[in-house]
C-alpha atoms as a PDB file:
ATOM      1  CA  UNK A   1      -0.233  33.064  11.027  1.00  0.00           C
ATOM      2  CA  UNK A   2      -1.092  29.489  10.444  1.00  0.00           C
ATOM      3  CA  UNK A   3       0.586  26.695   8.650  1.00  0.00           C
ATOM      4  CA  UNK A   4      -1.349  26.241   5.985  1.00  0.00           C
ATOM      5  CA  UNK A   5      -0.855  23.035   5.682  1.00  0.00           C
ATOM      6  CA  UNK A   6      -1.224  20.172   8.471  1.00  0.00           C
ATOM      7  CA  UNK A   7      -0.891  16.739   9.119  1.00  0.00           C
ATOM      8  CA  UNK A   8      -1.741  14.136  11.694  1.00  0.00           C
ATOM      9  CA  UNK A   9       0.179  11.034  11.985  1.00  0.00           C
ATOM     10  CA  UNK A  10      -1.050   9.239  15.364  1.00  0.00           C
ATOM     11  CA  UNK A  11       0.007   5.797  14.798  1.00  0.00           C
ATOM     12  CA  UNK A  12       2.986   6.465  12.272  1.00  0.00           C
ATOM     13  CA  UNK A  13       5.277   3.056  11.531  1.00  0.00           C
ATOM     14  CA  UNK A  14       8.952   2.935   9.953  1.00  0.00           C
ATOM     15  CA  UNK A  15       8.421   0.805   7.217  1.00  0.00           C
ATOM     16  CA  UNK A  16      10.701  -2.030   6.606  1.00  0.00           C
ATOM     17  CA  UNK A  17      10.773  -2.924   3.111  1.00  0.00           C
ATOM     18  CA  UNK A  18      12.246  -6.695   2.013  1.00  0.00           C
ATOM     19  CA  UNK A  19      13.006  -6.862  -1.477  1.00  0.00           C
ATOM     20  CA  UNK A  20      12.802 -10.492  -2.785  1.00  0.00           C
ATOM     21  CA  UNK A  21      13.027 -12.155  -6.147  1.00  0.00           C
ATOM     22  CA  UNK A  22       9.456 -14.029  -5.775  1.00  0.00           C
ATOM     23  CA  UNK A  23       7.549 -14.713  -2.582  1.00  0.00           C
ATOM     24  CA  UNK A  24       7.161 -18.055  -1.088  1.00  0.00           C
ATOM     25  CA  UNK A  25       4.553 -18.474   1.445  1.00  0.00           C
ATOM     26  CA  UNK A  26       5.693 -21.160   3.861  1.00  0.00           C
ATOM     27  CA  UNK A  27       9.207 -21.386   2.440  1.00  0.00           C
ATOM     28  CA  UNK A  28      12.236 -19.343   3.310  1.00  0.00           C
ATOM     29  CA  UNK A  29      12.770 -16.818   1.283  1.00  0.00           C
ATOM     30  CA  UNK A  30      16.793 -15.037   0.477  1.00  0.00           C
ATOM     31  CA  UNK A  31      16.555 -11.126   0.446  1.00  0.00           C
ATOM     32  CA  UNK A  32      17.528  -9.468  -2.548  1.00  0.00           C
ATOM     33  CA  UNK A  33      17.976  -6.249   0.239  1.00  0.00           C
ATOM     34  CA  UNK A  34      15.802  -3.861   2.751  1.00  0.00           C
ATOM     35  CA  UNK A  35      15.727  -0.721   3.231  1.00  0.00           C
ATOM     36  CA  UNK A  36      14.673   1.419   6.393  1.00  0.00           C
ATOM     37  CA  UNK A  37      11.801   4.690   5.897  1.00  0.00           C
ATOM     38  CA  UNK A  38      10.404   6.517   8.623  1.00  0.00           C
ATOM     39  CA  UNK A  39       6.968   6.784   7.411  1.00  0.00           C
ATOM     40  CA  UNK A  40       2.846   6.287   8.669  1.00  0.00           C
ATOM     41  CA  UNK A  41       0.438   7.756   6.446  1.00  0.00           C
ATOM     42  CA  UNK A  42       0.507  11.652   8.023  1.00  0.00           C
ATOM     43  CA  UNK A  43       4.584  11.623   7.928  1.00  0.00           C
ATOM     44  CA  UNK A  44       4.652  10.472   4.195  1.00  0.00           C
ATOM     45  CA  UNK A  45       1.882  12.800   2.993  1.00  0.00           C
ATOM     46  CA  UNK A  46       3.916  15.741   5.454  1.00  0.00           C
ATOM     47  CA  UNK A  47       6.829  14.585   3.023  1.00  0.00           C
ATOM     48  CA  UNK A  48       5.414  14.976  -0.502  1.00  0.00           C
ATOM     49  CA  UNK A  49       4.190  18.514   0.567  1.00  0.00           C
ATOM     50  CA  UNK A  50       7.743  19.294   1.781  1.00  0.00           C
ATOM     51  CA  UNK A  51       9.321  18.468  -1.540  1.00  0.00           C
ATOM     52  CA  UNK A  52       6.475  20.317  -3.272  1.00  0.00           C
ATOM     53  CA  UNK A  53       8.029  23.144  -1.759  1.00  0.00           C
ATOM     54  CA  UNK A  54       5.304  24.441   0.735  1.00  0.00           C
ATOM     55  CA  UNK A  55       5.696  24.870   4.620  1.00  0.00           C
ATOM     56  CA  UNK A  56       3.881  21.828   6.224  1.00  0.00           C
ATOM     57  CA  UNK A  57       3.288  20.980   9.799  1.00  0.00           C
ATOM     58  CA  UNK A  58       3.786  17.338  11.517  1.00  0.00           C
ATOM     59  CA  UNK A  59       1.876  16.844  14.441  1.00  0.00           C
ATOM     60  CA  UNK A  60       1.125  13.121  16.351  1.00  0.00           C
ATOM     61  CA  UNK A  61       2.806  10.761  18.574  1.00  0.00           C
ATOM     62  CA  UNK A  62       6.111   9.031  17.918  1.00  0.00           C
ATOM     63  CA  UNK A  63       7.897   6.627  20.057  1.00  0.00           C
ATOM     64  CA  UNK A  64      10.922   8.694  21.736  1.00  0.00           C
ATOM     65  CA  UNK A  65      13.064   5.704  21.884  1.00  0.00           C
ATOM     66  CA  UNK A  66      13.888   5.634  17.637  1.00  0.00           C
ATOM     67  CA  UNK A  67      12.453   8.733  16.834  1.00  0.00           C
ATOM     68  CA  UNK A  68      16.336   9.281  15.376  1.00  0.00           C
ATOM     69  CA  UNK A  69      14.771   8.567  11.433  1.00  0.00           C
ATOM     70  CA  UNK A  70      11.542  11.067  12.014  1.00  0.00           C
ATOM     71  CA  UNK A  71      14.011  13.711  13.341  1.00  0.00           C
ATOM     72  CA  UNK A  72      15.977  13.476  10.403  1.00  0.00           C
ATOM     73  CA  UNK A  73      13.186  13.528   8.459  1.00  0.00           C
ATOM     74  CA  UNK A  74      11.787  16.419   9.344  1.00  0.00           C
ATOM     75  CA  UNK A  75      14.819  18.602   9.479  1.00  0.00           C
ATOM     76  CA  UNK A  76      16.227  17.503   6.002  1.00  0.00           C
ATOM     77  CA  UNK A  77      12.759  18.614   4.630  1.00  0.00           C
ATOM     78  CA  UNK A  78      12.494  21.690   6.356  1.00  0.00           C
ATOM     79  CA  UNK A  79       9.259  19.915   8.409  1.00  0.00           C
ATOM     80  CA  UNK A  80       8.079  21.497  11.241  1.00  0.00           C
ATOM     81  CA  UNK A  81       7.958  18.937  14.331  1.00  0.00           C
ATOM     82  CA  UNK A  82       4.845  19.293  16.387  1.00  0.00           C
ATOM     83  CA  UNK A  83       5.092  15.656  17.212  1.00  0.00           C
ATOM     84  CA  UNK A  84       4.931  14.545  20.859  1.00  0.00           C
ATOM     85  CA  UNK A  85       6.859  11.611  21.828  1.00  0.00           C
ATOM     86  CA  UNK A  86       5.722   8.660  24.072  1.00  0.00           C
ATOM     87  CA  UNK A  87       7.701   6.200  25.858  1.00  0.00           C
ATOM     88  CA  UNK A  88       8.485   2.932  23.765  1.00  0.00           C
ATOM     89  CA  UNK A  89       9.420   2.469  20.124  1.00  0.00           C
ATOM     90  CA  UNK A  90       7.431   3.688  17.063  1.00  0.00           C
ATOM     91  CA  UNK A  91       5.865   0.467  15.570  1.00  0.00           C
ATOM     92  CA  UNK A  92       7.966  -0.910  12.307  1.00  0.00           C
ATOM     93  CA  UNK A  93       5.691  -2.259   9.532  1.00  0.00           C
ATOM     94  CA  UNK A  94       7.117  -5.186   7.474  1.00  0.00           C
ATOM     95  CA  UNK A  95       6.788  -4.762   3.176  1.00  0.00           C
ATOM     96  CA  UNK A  96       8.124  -7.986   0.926  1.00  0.00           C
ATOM     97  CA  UNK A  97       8.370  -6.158  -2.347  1.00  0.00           C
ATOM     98  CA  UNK A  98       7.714  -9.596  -4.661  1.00  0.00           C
ATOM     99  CA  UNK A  99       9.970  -8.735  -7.587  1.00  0.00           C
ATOM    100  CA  UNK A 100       8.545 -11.025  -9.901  1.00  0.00           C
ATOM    101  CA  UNK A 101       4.975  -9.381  -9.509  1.00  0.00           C
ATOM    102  CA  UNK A 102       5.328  -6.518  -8.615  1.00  0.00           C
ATOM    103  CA  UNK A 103       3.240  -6.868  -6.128  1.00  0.00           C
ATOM    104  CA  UNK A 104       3.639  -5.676  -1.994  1.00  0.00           C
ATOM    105  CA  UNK A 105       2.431  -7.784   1.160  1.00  0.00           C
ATOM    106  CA  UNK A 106       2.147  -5.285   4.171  1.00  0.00           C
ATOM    107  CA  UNK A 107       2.813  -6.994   7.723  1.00  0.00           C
ATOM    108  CA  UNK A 108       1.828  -3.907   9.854  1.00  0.00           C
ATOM    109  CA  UNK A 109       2.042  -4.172  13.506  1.00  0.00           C
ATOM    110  CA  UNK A 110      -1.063  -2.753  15.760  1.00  0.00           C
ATOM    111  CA  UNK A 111       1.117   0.138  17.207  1.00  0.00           C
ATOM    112  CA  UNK A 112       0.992   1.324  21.119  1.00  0.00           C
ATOM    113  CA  UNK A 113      -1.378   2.843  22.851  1.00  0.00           C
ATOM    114  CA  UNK A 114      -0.852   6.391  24.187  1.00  0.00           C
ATOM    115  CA  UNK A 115      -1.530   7.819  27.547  1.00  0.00           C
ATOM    116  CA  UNK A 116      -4.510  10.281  27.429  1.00  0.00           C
ATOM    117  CA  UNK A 117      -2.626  13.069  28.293  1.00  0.00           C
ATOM    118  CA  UNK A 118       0.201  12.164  25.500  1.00  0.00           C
ATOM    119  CA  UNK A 119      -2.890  11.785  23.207  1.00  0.00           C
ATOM    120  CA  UNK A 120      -4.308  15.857  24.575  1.00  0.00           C
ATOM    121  CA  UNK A 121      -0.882  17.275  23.871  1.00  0.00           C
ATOM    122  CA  UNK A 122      -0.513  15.767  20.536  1.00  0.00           C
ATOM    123  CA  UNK A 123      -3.631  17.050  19.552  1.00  0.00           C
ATOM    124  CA  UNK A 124      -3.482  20.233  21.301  1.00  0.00           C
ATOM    125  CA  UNK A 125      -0.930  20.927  19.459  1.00  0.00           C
ATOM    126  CA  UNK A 126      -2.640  19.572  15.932  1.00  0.00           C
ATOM    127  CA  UNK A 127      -5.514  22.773  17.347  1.00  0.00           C
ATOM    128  CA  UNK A 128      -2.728  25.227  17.732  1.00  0.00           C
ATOM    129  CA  UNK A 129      -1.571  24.502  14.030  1.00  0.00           C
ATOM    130  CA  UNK A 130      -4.690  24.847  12.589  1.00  0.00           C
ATOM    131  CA  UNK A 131      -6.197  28.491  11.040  1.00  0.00           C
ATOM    132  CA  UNK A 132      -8.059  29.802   8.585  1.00  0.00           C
ATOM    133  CA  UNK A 133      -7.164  28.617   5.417  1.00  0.00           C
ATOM    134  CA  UNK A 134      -5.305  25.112   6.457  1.00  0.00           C
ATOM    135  CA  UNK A 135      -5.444  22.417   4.947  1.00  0.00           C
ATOM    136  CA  UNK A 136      -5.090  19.766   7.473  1.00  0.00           C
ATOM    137  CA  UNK A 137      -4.868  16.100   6.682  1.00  0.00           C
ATOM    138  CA  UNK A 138      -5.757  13.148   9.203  1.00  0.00           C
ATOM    139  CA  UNK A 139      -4.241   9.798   7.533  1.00  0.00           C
ATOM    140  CA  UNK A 140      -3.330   6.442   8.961  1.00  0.00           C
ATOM    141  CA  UNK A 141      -5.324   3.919  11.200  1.00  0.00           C
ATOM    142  CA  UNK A 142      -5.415   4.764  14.813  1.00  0.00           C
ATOM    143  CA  UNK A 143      -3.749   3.184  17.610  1.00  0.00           C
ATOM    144  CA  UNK A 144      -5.142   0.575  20.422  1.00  0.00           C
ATOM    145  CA  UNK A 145      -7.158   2.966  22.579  1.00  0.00           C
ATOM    146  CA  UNK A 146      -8.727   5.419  20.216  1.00  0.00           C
ATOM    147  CA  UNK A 147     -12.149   5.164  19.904  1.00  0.00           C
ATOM    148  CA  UNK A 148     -13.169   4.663  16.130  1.00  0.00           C
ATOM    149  CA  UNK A 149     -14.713   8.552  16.616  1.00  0.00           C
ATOM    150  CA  UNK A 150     -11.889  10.123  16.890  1.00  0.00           C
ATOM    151  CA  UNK A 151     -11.021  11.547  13.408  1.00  0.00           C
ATOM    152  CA  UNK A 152     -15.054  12.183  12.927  1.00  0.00           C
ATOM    153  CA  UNK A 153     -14.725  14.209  16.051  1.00  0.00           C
ATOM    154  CA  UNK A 154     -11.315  15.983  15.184  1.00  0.00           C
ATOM    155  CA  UNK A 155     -13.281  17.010  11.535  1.00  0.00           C
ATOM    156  CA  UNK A 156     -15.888  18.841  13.391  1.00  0.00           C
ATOM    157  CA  UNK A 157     -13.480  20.938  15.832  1.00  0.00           C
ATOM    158  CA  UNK A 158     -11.173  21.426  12.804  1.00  0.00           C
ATOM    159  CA  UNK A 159     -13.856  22.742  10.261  1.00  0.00           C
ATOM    160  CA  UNK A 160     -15.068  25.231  13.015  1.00  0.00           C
ATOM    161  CA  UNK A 161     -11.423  26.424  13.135  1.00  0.00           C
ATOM    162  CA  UNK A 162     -11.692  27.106   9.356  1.00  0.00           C
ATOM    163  CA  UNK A 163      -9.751  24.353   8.044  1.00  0.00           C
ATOM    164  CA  UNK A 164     -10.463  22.362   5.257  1.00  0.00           C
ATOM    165  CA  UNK A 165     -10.003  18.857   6.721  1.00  0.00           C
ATOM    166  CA  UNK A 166      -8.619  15.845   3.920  1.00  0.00           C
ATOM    167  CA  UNK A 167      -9.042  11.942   5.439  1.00  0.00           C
ATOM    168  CA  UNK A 168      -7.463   8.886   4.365  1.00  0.00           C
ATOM    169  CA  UNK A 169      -8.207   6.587   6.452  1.00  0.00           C
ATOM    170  CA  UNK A 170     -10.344   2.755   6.922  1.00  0.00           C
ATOM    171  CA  UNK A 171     -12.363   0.430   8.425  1.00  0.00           C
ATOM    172  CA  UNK A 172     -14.580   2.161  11.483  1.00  0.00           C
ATOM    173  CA  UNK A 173     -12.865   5.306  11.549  1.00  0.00           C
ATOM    174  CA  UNK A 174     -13.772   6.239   8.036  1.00  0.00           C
ATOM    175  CA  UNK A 175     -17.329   4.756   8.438  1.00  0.00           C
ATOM    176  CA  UNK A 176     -17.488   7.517  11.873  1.00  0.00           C
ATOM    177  CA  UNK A 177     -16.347   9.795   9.589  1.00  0.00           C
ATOM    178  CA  UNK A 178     -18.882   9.766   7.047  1.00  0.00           C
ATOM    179  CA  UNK A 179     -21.388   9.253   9.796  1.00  0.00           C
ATOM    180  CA  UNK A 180     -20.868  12.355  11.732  1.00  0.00           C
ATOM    181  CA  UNK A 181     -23.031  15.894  11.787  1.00  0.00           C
ATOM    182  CA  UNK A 182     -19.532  17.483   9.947  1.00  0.00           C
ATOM    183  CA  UNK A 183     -18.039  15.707   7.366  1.00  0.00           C
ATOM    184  CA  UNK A 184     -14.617  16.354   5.669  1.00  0.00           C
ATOM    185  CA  UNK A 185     -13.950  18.455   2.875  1.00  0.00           C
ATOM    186  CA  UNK A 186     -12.809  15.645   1.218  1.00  0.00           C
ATOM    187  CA  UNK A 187     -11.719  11.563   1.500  1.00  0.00           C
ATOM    188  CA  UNK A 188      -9.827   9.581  -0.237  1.00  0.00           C
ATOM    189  CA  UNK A 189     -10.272   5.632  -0.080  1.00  0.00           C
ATOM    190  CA  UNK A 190      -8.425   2.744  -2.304  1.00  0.00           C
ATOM    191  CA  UNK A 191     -10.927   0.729  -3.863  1.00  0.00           C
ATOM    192  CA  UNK A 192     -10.424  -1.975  -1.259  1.00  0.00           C
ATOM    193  CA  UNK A 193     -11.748   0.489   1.499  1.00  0.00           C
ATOM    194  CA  UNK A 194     -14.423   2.036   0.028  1.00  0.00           C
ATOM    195  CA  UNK A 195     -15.439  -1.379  -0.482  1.00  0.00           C
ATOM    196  CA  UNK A 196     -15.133  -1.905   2.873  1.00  0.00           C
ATOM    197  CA  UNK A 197     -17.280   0.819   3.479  1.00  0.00           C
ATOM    198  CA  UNK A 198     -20.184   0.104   0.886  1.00  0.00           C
ATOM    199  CA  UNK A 199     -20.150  -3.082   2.305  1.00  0.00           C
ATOM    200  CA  UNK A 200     -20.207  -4.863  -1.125  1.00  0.00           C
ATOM    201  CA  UNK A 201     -18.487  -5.576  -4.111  1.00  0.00           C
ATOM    202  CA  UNK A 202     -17.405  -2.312  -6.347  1.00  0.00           C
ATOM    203  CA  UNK A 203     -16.054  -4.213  -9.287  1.00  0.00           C
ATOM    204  CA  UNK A 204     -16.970  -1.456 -12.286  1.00  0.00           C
ATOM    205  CA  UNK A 205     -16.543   1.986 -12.774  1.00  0.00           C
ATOM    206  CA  UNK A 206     -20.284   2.719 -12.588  1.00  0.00           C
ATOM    207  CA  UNK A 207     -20.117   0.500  -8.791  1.00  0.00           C
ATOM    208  CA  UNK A 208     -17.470   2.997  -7.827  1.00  0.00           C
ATOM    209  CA  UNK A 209     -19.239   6.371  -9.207  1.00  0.00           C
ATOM    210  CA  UNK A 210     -22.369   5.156  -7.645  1.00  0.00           C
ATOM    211  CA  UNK A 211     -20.919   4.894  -4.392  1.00  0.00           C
ATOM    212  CA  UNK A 212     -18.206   8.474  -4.641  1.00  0.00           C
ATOM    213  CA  UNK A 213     -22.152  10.202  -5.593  1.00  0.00           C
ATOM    214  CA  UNK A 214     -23.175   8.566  -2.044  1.00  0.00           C
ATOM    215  CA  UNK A 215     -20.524  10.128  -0.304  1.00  0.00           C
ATOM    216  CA  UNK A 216     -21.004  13.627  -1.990  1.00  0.00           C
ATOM    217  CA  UNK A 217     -24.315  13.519  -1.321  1.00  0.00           C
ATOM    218  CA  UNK A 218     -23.846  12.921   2.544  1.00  0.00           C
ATOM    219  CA  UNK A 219     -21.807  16.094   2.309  1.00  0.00           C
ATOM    220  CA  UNK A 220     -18.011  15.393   1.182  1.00  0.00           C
ATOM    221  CA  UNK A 221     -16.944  18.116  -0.941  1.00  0.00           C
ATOM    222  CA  UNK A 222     -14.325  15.597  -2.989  1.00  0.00           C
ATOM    223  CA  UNK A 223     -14.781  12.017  -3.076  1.00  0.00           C
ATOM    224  CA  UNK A 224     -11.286  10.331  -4.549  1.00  0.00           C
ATOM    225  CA  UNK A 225     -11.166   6.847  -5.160  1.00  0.00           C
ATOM    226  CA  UNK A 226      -7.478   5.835  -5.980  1.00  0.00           C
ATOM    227  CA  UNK A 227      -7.340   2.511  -8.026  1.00  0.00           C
ATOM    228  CA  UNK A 228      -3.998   1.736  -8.564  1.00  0.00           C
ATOM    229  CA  UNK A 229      -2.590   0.824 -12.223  1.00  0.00           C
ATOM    230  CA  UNK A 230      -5.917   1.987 -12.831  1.00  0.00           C
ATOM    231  CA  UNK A 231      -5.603   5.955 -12.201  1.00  0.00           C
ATOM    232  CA  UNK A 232      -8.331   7.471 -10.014  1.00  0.00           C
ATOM    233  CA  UNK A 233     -12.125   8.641  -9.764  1.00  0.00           C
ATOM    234  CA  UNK A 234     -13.087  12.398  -8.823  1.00  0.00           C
ATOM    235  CA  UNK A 235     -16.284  13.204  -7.483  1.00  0.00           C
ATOM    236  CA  UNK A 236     -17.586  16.348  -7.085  1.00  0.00           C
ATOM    237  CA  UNK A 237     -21.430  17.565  -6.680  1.00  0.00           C
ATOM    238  CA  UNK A 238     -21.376  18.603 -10.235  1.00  0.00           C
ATOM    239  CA  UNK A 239     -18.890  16.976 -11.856  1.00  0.00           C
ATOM    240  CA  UNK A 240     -17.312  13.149 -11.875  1.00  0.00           C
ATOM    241  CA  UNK A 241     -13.967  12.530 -13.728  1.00  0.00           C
ATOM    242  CA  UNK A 242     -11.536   9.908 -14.035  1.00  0.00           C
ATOM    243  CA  UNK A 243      -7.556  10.062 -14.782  1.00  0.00           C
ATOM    244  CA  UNK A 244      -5.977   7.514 -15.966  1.00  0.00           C
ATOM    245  CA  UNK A 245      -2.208   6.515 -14.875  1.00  0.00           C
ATOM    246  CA  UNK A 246       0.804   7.316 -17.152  1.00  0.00           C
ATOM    247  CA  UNK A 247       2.307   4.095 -18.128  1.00  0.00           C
ATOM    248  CA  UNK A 248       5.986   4.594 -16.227  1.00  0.00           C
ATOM    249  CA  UNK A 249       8.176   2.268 -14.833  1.00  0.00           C
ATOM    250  CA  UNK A 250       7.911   1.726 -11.289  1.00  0.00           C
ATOM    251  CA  UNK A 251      11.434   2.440  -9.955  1.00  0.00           C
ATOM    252  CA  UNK A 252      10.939   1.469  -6.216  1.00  0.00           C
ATOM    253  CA  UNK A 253       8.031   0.147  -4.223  1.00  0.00           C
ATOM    254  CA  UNK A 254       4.365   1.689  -5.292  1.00  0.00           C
ATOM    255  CA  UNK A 255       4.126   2.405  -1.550  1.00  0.00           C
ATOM    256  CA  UNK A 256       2.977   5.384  -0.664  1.00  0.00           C
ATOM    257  CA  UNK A 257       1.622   6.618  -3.622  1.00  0.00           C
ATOM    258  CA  UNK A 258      -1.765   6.790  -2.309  1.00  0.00           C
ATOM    259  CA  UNK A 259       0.163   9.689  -0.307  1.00  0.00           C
ATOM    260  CA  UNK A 260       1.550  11.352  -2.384  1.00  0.00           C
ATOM    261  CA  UNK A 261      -2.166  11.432  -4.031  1.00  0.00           C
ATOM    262  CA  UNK A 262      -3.737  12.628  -0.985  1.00  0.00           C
ATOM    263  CA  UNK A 263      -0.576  15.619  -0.725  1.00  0.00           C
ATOM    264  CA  UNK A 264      -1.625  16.253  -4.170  1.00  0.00           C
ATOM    265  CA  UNK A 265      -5.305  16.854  -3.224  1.00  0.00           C
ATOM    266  CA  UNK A 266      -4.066  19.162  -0.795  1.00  0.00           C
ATOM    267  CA  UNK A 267      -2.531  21.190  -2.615  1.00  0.00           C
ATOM    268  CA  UNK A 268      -5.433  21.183  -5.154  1.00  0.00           C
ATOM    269  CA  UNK A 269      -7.000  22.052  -2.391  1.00  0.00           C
ATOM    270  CA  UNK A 270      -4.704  25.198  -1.328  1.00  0.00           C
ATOM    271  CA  UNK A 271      -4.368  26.629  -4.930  1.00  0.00           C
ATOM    272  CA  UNK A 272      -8.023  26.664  -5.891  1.00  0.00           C
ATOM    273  CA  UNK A 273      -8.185  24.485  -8.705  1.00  0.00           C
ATOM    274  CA  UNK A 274     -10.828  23.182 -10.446  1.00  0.00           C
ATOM    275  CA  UNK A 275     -11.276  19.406 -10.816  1.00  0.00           C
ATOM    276  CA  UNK A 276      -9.460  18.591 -13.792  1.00  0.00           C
ATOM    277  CA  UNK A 277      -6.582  20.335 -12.660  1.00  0.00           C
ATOM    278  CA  UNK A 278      -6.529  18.928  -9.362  1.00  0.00           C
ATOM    279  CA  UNK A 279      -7.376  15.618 -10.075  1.00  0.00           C
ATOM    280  CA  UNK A 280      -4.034  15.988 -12.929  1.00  0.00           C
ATOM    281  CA  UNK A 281      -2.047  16.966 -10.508  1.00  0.00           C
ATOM    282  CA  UNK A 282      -2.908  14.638  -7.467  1.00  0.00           C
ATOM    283  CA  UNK A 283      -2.413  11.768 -10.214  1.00  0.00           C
ATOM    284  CA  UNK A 284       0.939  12.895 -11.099  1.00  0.00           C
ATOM    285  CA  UNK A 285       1.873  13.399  -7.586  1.00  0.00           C
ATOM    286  CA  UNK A 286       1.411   9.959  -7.250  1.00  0.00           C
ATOM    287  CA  UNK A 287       3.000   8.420 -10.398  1.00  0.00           C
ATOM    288  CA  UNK A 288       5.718  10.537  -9.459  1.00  0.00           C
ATOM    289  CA  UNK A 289       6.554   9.157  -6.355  1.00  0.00           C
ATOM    290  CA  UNK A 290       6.768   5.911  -8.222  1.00  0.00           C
ATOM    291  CA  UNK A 291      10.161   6.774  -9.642  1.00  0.00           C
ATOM    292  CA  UNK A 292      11.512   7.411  -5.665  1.00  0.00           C
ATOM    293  CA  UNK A 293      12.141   5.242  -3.198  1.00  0.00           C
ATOM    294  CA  UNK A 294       9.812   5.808   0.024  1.00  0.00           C
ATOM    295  CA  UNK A 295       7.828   8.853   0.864  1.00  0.00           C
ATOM    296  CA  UNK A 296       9.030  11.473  -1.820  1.00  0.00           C
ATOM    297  CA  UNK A 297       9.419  13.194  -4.819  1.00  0.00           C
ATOM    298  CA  UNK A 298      11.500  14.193  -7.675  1.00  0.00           C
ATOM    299  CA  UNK A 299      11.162  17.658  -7.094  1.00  0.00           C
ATOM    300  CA  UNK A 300       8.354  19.563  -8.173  1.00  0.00           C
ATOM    301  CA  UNK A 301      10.025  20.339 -12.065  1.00  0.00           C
ATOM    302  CA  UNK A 302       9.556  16.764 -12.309  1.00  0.00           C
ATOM    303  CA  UNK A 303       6.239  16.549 -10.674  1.00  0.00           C
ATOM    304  CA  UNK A 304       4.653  19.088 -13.294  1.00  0.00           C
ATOM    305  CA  UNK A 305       6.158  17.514 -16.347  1.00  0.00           C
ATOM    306  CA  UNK A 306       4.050  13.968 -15.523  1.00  0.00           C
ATOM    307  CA  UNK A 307       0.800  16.048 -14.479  1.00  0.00           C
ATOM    308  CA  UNK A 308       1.148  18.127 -18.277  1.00  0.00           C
ATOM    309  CA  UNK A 309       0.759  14.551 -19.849  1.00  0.00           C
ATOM    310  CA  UNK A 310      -2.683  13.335 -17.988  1.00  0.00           C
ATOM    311  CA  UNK A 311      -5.961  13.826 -18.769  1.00  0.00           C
ATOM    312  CA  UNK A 312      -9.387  13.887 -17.092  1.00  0.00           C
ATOM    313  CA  UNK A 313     -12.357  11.992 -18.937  1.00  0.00           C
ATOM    314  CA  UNK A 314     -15.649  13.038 -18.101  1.00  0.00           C
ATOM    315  CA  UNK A 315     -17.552  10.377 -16.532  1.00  0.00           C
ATOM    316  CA  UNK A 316     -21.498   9.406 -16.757  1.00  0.00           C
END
């Protein structure tokens, strides 16, 4: 029997994060700290569902030379390793955490390209994961090589398998995404991307419903757009809603929320609930990984008691 649930990392990164008291470009700046995560989108989402306490599947490509993190990783979550490892070092992705702001700037390195027959194991064995009933989640940018297809591609070959397949992703691989003759089950773009996408400014809530109705109505099932601070927009066929985000303290970096969101989906996805509930509890997935330092969370206790205090408003 399948894994019912499934993730993809193929150009993961172990994100560096440098804490500083302020950022100053073009000055030297004194560390407050860093800290080390073994993450890339399809790891960190593979996380969250491992501390939500359901078996999940990591498949991709990880550099064999400090694959040391992913390995521990995966065993201290009870992760099962379907990655294949490639000569050379996973890429490390830089993250100056600007205390006084808040705010993150993301360095991320371009990653290495993988032989073609490192690239047909990895996702044979993403094929060999999949059943009926997965939920299987492609996240991350791809690495030098891959044509901007490939996830649009992978959708198609997954849905036949009887997956429902959840993308986070940018740039041309979402666009080939939405463009092909399957599309996924559902996406789930920042405002920035979808942006991206649209081609033009999104800078209202009626922008961004007008343009999650354009991707139901090529076929997505759920359109999410995450917006930060902000909360999130669900789009359905029938039904649009927003949830707003509690007002916590952020006790680490807000990396990776966006994530934990998408794990949240997934398991939205997996229990068959309805949009309100899902979209409550993909929110509080990812205002709970806000109180934990990189990709995870307090336990699922913890998890629940956020989601009970959100909301979805209806929205026209």
């Amino acid at each position: 029997m399948a894994v019912p649930f499934v993730t993809l990392a193929l150009n993961p990164a172990i994100d560096q994060t440098v804490e500083l008291e302020a950022l100053r470009p073009g000055a030297v700046n004194l560390a407050r700290g860093a800290t080390r995560h073994p993450a890339g989108k399809g790891v960190n989402v593979a996380a969250c569902l491992a501390d939500w306490g359901v078996p999940v599947t990591a498949t991709g490509l990880l550099g064999e030379a400090n694959d040391a993190p992913y390995r521990a990783l995966f065993a201290e979550r009870g992760i099962k390793d379907c990655c294949v490892r490639i000569p050379g070092e996973t890429r490390t992705n830089v993250k100056l955490l600007d205390r006084a702001t808040g705010a993150t700037t993301d360095i991320n390195l371009p990653g290495t390209e993988p032989e073609p027959a490192a690239l047909e194991e990895a996702l044979a064995a993403l094929h060999v994961a999949v059943g009926k009933g997965t939920v299987a989640v492609l996240a991350g940018s791809l690495p030098p090589g891959l044509v901007p297809e490939t996830y649009a591609d992978l959708v198609g070959l997954l849905t036949e398998q009887g997956a429902r397949v959840v993308v986070d992703a940018s740039g041309p691989a979402l666009a080939a995404a939405l463009e092909a003759p399957v599309l996924p089950h559902a996406v789930k773009p920042n405002r920035q991307e979808l942006e991206g996408w649209a081609g033009r400014r999104l800078a209202d809530r009626a922008a961004l419903l007008e343009t999650g109705r354009e991707l139901v109505a090529r076929g997505v099932r759920l359109a999410v757009v995450s917006l930060g601070a902000e909360g999130a927009l669900f789009v359905t066929a029938n039904e649009a809603l927003v949830v707003r985000a509690p007002a916590l303290q952020v006790a680490a970096s807000s990396v990776g929320a966006g994530d934990a969101m998408v794990a949240g989906i997934a398991t939205g996805l997996a229990d068959g609930l309805g949009l309100a509930a899902l979209a409550c509890r993909a929110t509080g997935f990812a205002a709970a990984k806000l109180q934990m330092p990189g990709a995870q969370l307090p336990g699922r206790a913890a998890v629940e008691a956020i989601t009970a205090t959100l909301a979805a408003e209806p929205v026209a």
